[in-house]
PDB file of N, CA and C in Angstrom:
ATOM      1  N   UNK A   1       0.851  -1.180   0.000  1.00  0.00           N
ATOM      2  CA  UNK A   1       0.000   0.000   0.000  1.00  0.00           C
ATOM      3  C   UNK A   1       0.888   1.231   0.000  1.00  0.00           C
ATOM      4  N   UNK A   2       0.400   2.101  -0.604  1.00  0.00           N
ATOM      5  CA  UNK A   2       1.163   3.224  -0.832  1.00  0.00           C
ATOM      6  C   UNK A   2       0.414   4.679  -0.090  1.00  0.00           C
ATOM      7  N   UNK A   3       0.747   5.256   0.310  1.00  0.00           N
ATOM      8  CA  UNK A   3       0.244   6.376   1.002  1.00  0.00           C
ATOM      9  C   UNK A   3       0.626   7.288   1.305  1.00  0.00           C
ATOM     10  N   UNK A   4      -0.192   8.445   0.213  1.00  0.00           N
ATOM     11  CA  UNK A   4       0.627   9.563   0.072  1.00  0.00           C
ATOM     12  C   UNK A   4      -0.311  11.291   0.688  1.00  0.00           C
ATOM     13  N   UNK A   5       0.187  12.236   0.970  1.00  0.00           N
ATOM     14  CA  UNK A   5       0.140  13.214   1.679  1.00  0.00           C
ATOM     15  C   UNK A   5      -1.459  13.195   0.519  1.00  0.00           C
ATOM     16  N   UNK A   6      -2.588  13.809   1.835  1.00  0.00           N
ATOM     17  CA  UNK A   6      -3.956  13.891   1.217  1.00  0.00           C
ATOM     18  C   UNK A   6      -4.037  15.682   0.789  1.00  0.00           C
ATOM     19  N   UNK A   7      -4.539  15.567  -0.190  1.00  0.00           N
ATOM     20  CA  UNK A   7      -4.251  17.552  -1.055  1.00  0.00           C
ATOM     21  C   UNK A   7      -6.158  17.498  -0.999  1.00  0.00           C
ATOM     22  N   UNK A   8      -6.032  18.873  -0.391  1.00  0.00           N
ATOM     23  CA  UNK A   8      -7.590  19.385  -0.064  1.00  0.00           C
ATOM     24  C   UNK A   8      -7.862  20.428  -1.276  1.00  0.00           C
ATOM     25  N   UNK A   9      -9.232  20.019  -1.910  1.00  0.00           N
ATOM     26  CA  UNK A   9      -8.907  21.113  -2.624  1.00  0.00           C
ATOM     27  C   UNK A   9      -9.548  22.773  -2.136  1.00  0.00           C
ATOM     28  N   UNK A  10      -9.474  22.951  -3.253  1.00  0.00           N
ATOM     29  CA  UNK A  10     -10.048  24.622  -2.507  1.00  0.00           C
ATOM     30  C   UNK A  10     -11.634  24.596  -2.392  1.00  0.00           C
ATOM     31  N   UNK A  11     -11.930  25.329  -0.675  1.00  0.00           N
ATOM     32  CA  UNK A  11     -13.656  25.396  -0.417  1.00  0.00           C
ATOM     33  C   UNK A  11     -14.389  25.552  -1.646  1.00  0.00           C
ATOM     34  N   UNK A  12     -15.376  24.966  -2.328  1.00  0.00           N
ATOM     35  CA  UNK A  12     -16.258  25.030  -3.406  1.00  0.00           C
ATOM     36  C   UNK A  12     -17.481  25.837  -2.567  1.00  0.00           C
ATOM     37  N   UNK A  13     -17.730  27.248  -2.191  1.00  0.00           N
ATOM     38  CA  UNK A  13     -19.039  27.537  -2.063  1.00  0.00           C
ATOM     39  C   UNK A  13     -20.550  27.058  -2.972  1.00  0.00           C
ATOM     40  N   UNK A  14     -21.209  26.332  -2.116  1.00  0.00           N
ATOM     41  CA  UNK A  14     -22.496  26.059  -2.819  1.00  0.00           C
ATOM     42  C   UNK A  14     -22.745  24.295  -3.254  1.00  0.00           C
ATOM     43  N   UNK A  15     -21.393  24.143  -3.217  1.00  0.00           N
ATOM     44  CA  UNK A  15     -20.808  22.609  -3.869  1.00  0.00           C
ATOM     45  C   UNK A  15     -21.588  21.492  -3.471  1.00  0.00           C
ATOM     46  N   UNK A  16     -22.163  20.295  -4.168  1.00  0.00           N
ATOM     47  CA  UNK A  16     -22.933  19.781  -3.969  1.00  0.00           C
ATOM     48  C   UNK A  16     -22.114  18.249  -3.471  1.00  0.00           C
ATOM     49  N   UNK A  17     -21.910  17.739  -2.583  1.00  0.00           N
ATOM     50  CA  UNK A  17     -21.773  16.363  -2.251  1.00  0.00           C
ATOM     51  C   UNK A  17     -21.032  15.938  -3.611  1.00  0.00           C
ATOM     52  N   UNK A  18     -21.201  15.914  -4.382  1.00  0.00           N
ATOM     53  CA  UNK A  18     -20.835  14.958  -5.582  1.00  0.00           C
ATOM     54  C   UNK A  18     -19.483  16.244  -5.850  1.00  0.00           C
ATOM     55  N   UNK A  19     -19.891  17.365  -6.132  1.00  0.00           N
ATOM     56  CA  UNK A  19     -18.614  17.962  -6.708  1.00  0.00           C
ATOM     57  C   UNK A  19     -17.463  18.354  -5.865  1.00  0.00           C
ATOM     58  N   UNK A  20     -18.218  18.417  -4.048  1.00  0.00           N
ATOM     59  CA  UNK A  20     -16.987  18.196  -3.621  1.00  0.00           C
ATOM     60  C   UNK A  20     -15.927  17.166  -3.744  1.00  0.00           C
ATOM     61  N   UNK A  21     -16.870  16.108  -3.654  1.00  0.00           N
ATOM     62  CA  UNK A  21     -16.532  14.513  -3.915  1.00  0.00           C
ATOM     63  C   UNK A  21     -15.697  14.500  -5.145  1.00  0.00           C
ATOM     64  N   UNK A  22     -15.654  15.137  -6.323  1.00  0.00           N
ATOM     65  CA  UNK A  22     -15.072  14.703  -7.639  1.00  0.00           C
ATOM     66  C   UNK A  22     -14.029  15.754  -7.420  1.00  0.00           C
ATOM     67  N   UNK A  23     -14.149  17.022  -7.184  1.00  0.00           N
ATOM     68  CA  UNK A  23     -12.632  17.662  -6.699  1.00  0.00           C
ATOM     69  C   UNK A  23     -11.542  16.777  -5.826  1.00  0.00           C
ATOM     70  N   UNK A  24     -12.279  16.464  -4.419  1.00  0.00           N
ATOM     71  CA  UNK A  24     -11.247  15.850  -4.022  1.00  0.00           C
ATOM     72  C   UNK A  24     -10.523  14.571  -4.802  1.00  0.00           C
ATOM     73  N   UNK A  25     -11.325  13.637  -4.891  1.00  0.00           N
ATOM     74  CA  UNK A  25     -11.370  12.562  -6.390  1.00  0.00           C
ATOM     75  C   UNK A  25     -10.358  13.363  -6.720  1.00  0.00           C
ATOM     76  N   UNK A  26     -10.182  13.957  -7.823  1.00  0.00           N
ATOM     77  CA  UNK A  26      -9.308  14.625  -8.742  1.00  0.00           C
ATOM     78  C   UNK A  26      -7.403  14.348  -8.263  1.00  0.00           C
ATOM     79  N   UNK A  27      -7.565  15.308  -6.791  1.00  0.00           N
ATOM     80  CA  UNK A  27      -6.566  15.590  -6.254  1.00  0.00           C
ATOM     81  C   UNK A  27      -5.857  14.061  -5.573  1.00  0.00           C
ATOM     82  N   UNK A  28      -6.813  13.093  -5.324  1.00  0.00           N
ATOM     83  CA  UNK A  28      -6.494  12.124  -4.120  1.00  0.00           C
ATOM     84  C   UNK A  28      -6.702  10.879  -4.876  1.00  0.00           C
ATOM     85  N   UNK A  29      -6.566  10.501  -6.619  1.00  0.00           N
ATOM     86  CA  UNK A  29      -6.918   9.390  -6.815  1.00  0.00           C
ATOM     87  C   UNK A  29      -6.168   8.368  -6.189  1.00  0.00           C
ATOM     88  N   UNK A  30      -5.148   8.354  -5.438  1.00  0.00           N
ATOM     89  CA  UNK A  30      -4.530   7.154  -4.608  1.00  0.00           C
ATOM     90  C   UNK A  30      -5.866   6.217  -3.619  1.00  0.00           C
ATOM     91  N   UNK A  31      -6.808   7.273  -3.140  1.00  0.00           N
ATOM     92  CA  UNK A  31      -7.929   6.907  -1.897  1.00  0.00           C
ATOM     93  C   UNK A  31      -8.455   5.849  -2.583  1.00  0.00           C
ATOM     94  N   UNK A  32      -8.809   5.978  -4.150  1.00  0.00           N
ATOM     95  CA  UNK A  32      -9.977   4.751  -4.269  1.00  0.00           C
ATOM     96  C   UNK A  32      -8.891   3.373  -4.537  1.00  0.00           C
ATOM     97  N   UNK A  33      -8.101   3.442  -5.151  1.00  0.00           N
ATOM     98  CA  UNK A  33      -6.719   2.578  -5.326  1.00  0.00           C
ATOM     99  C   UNK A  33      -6.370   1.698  -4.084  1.00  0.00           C
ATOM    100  N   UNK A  34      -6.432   2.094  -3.161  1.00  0.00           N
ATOM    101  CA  UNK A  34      -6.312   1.910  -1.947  1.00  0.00           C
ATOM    102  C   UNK A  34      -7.386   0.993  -1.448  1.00  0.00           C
ATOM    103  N   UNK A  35      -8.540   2.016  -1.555  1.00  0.00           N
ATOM    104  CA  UNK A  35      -9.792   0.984  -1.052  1.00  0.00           C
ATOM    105  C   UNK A  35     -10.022  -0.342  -1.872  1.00  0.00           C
ATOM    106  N   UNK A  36      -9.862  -0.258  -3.174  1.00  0.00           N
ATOM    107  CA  UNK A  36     -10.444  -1.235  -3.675  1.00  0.00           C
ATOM    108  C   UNK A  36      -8.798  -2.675  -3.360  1.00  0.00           C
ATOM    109  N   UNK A  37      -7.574  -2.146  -3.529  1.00  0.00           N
ATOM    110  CA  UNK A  37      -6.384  -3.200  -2.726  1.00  0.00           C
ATOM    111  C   UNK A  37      -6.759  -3.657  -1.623  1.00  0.00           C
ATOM    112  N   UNK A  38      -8.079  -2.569  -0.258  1.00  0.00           N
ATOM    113  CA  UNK A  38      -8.399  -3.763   0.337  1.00  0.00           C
ATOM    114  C   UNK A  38      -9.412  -4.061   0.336  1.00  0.00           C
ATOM    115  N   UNK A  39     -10.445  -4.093  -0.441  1.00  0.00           N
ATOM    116  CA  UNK A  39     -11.380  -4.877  -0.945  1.00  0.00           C
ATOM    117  C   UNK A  39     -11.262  -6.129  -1.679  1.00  0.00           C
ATOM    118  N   UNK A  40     -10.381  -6.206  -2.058  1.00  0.00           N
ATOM    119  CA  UNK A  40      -9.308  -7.212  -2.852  1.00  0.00           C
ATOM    120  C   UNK A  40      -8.915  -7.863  -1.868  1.00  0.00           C
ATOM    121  N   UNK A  41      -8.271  -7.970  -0.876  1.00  0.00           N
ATOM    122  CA  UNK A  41      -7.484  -8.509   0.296  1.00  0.00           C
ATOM    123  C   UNK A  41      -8.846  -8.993   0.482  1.00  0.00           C
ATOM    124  N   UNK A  42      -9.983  -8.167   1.103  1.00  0.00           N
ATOM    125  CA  UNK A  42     -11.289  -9.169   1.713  1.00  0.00           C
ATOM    126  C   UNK A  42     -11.483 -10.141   0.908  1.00  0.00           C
ATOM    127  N   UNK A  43     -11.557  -9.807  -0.298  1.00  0.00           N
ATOM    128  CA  UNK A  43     -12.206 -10.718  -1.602  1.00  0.00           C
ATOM    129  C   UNK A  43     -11.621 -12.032  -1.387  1.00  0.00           C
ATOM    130  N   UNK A  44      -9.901 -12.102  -1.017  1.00  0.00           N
ATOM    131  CA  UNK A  44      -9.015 -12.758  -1.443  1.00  0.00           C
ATOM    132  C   UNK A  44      -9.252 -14.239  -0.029  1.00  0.00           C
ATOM    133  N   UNK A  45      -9.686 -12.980   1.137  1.00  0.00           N
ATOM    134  CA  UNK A  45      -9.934 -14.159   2.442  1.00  0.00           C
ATOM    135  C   UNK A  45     -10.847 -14.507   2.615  1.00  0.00           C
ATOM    136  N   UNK A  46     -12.594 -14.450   1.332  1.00  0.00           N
ATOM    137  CA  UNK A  46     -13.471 -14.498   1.405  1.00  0.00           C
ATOM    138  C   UNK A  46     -14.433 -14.501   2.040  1.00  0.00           C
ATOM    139  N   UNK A  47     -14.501 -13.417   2.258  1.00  0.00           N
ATOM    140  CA  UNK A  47     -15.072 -12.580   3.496  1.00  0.00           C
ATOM    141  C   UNK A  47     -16.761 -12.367   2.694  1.00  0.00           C
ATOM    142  N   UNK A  48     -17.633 -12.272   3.132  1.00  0.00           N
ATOM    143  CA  UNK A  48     -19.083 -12.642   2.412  1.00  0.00           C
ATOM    144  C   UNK A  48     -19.329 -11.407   2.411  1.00  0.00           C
ATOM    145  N   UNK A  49     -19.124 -10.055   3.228  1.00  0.00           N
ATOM    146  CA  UNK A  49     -19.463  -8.563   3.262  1.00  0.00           C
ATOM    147  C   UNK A  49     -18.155  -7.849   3.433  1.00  0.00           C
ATOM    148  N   UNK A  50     -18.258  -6.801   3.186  1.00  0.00           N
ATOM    149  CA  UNK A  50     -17.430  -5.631   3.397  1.00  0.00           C
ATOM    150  C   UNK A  50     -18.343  -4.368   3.734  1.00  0.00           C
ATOM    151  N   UNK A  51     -17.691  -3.367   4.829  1.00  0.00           N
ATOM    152  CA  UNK A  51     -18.542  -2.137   4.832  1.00  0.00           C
ATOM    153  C   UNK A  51     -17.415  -1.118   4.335  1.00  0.00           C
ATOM    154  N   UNK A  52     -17.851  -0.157   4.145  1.00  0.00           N
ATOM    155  CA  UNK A  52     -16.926   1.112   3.398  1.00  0.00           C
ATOM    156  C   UNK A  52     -16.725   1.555   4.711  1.00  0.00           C
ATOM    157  N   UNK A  53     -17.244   1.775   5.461  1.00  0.00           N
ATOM    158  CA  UNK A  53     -17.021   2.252   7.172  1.00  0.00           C
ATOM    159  C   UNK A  53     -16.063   2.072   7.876  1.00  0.00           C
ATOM    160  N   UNK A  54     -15.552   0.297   7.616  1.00  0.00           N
ATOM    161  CA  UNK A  54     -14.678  -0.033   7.859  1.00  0.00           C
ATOM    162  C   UNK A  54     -13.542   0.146   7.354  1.00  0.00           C
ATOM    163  N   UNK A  55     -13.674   0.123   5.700  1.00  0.00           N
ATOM    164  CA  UNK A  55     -12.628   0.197   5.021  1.00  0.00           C
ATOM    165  C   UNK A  55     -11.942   1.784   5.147  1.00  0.00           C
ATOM    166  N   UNK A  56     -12.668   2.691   5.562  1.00  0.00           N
ATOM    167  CA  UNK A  56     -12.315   4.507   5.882  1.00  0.00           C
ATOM    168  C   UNK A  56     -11.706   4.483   6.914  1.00  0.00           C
ATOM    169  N   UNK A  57     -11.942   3.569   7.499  1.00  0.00           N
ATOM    170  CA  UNK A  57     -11.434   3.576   9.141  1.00  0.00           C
ATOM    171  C   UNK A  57      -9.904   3.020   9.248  1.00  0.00           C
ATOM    172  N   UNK A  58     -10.036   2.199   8.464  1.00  0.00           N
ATOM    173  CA  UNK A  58      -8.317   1.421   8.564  1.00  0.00           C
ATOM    174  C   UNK A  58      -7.606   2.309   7.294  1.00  0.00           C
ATOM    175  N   UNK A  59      -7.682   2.592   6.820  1.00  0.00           N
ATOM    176  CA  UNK A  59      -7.021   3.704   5.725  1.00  0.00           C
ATOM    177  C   UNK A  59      -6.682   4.607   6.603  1.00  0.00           C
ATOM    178  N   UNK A  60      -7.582   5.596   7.856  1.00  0.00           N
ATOM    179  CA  UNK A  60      -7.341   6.532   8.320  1.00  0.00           C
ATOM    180  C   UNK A  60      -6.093   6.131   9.102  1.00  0.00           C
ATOM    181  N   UNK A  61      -6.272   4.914   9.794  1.00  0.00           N
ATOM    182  CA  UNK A  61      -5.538   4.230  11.001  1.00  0.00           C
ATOM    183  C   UNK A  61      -3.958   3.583  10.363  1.00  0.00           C
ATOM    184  N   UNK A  62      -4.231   3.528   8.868  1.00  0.00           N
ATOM    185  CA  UNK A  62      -2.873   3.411   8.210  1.00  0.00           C
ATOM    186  C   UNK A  62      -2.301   4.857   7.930  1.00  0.00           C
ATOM    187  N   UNK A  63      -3.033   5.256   6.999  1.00  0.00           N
ATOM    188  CA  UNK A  63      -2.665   6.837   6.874  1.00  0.00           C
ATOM    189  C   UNK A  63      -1.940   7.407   8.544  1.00  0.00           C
ATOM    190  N   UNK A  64      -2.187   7.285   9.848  1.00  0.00           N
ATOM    191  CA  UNK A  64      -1.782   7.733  10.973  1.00  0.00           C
ATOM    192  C   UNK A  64      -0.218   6.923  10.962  1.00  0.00           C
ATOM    193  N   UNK A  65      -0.108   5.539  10.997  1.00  0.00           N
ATOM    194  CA  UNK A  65       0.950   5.177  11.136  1.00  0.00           C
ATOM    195  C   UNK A  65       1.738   5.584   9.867  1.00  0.00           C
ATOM    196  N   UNK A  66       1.473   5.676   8.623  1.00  0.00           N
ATOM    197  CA  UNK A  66       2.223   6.375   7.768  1.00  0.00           C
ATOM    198  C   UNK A  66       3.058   7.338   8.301  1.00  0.00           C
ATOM    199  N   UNK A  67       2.624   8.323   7.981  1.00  0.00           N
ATOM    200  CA  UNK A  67       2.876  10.080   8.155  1.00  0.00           C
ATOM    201  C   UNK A  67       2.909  10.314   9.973  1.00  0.00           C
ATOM    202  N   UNK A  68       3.412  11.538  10.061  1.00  0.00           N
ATOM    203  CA  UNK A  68       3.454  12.408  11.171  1.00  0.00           C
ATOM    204  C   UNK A  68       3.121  13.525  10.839  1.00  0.00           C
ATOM    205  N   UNK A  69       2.035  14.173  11.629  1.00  0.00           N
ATOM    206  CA  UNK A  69       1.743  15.143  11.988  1.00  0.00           C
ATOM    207  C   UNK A  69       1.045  15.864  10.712  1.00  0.00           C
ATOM    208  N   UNK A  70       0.733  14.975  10.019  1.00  0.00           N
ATOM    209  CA  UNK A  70      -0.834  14.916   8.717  1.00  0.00           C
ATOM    210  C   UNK A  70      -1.820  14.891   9.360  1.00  0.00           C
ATOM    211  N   UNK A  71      -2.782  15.977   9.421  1.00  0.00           N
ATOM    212  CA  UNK A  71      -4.398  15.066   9.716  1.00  0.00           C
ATOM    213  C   UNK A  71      -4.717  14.564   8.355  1.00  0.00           C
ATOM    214  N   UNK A  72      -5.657  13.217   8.538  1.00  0.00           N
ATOM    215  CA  UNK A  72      -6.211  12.512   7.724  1.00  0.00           C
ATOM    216  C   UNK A  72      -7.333  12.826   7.366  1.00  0.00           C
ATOM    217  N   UNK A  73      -7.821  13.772   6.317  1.00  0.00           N
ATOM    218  CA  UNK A  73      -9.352  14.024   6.437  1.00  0.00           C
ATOM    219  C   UNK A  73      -9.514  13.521   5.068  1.00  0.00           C
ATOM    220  N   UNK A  74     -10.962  12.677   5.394  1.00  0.00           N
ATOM    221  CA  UNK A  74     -11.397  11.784   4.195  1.00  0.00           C
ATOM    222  C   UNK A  74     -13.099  11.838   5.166  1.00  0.00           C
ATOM    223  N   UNK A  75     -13.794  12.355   4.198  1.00  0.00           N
ATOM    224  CA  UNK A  75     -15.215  12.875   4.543  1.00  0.00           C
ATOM    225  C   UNK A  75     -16.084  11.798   4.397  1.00  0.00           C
ATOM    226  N   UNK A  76     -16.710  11.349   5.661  1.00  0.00           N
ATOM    227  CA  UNK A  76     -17.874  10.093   5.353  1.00  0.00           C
ATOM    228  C   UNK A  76     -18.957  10.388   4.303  1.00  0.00           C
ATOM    229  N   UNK A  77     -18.398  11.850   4.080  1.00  0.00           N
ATOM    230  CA  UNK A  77     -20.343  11.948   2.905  1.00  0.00           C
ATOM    231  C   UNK A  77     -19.546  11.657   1.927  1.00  0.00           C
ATOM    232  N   UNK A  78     -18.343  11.026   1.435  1.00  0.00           N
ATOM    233  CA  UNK A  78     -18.093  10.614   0.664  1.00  0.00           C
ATOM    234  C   UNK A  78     -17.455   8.715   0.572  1.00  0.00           C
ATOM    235  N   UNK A  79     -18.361   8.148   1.555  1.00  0.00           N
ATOM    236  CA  UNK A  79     -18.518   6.979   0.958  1.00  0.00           C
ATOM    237  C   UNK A  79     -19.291   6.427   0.193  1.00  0.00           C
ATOM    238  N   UNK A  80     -20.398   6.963  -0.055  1.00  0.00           N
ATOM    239  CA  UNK A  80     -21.283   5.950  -0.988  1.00  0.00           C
ATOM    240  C   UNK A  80     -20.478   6.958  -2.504  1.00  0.00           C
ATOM    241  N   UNK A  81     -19.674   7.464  -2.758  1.00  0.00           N
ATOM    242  CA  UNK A  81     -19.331   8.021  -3.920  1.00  0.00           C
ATOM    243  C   UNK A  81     -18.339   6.967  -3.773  1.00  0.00           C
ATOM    244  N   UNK A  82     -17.457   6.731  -2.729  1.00  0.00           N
ATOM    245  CA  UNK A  82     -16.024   5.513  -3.394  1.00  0.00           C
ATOM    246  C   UNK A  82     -16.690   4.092  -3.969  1.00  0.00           C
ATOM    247  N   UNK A  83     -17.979   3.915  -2.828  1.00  0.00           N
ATOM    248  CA  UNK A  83     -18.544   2.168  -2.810  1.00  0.00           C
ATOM    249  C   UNK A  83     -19.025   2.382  -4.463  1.00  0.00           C
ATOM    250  N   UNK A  84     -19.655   3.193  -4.999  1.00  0.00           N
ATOM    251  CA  UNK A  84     -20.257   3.067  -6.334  1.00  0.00           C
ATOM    252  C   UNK A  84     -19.176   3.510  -7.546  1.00  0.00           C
ATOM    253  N   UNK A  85     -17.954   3.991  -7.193  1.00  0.00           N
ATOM    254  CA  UNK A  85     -17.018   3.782  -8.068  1.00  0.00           C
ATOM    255  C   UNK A  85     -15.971   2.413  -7.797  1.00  0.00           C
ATOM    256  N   UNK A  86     -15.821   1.894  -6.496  1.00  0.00           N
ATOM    257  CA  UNK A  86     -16.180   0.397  -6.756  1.00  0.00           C
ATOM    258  C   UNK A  86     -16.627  -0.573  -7.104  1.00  0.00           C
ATOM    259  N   UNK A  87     -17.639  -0.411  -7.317  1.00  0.00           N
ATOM    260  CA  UNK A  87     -18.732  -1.015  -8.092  1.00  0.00           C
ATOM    261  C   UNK A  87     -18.400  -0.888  -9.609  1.00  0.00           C
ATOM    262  N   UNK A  88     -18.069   0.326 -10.226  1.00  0.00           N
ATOM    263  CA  UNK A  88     -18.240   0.341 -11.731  1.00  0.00           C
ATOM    264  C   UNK A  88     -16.845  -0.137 -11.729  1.00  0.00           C
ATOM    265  N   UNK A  89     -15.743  -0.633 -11.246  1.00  0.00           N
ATOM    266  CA  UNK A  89     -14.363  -0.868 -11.641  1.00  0.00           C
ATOM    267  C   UNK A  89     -15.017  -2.464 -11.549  1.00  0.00           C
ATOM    268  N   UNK A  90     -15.665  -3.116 -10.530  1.00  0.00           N
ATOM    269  CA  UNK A  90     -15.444  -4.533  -9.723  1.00  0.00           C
ATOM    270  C   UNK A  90     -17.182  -4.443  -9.933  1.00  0.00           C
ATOM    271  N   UNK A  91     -17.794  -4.929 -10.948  1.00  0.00           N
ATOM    272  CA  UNK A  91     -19.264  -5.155 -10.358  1.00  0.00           C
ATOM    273  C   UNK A  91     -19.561  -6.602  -9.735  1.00  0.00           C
ATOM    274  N   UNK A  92     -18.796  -7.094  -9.946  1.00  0.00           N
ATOM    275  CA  UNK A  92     -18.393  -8.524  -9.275  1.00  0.00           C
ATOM    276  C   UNK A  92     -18.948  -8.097  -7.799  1.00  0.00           C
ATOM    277  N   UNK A  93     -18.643  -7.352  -7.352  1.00  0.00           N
ATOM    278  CA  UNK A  93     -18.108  -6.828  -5.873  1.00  0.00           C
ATOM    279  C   UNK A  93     -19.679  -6.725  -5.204  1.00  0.00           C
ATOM    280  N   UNK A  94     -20.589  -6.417  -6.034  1.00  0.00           N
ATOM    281  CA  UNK A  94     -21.438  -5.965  -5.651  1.00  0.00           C
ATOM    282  C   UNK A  94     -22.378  -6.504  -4.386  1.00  0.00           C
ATOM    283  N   UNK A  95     -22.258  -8.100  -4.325  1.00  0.00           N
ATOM    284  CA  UNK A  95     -23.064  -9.215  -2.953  1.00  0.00           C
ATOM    285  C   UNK A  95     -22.053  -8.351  -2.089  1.00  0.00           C
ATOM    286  N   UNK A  96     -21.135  -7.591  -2.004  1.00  0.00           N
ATOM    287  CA  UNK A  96     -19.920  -7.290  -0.573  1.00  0.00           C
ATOM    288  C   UNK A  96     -20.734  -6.230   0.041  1.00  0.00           C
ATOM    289  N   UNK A  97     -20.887  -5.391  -0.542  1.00  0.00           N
ATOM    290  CA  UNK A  97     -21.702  -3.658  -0.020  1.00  0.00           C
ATOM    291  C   UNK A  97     -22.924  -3.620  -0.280  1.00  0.00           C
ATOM    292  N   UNK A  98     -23.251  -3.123   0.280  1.00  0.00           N
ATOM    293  CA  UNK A  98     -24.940  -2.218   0.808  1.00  0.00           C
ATOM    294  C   UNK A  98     -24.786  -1.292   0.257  1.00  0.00           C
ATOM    295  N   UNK A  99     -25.866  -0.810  -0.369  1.00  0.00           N
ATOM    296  CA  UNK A  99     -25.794   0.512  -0.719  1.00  0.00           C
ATOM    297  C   UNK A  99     -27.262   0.804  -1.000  1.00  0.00           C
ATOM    298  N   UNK A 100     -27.403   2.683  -0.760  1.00  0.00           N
ATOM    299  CA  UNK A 100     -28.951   2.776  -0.913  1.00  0.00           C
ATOM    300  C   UNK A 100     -29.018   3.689  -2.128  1.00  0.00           C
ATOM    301  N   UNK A 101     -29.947   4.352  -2.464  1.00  0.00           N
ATOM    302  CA  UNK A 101     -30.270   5.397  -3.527  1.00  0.00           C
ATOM    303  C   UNK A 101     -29.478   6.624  -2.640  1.00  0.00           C
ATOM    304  N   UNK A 102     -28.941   7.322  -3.665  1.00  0.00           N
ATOM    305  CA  UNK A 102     -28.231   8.728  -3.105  1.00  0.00           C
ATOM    306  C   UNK A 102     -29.118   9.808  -2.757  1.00  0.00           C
ATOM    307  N   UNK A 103     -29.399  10.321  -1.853  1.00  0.00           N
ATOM    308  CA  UNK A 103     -30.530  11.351  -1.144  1.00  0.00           C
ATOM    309  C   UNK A 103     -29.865  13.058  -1.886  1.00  0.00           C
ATOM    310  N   UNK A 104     -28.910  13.092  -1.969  1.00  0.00           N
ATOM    311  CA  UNK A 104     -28.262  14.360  -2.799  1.00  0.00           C
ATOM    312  C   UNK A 104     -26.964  13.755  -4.195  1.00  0.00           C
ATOM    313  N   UNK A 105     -27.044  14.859  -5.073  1.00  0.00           N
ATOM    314  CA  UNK A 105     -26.092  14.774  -5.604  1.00  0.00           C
ATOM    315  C   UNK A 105     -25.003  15.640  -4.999  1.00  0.00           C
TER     316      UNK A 105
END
């Protein structure tokens, strides 16, 4: 796993969930790379579910042992944007995650 310094982009006034989501996207494509290497690892120990909850959580908790004195900010309103670009890379994947209809773009 590779893990590299997270680049924020600049405040989007007005910005909707999705376009914050695709700015950062932009700046941070390592995050989904990442998630889906360990979605892969679950896949690999056949694990019947995966939550994205979890998977944000140990990224953060790697990202900490990585680096010093980085905060790790990776925004929960942007998991159902990684789980469904998981999905379009791995639709295989799909019995692993839950997912509901998106309430905002």
């Amino acid at each position: 796993m590779e893990i590299k310094e997270i680049r924020l982009p600049e405040p989007l006034a007005g910005a909707t969930i999705q376009e914050r989501f695709e700015a950062f996207h932009e700046l941070n494509p390592w995050v989904l790379d990442e998630l889906e290497a360990m979605t892969a690892r679950c896949v690999g120990q056949h694990w019947p579910r995966v939550g994205i909850a979890m998977l944000f959580e140990l990224l953060r908790w790697r990202y900490g042992e990585a680096t010093r004195g980085d905060e790790f900010r990776l925004n929960n309103n942007f998991r159902s944007r990684y789980v469904r670009l998981l999905l379009e890379r791995h639709p295989e994947w799909t019995r692993l995650f839950s997912t509901r209809a998106l309430r905002t773009d």
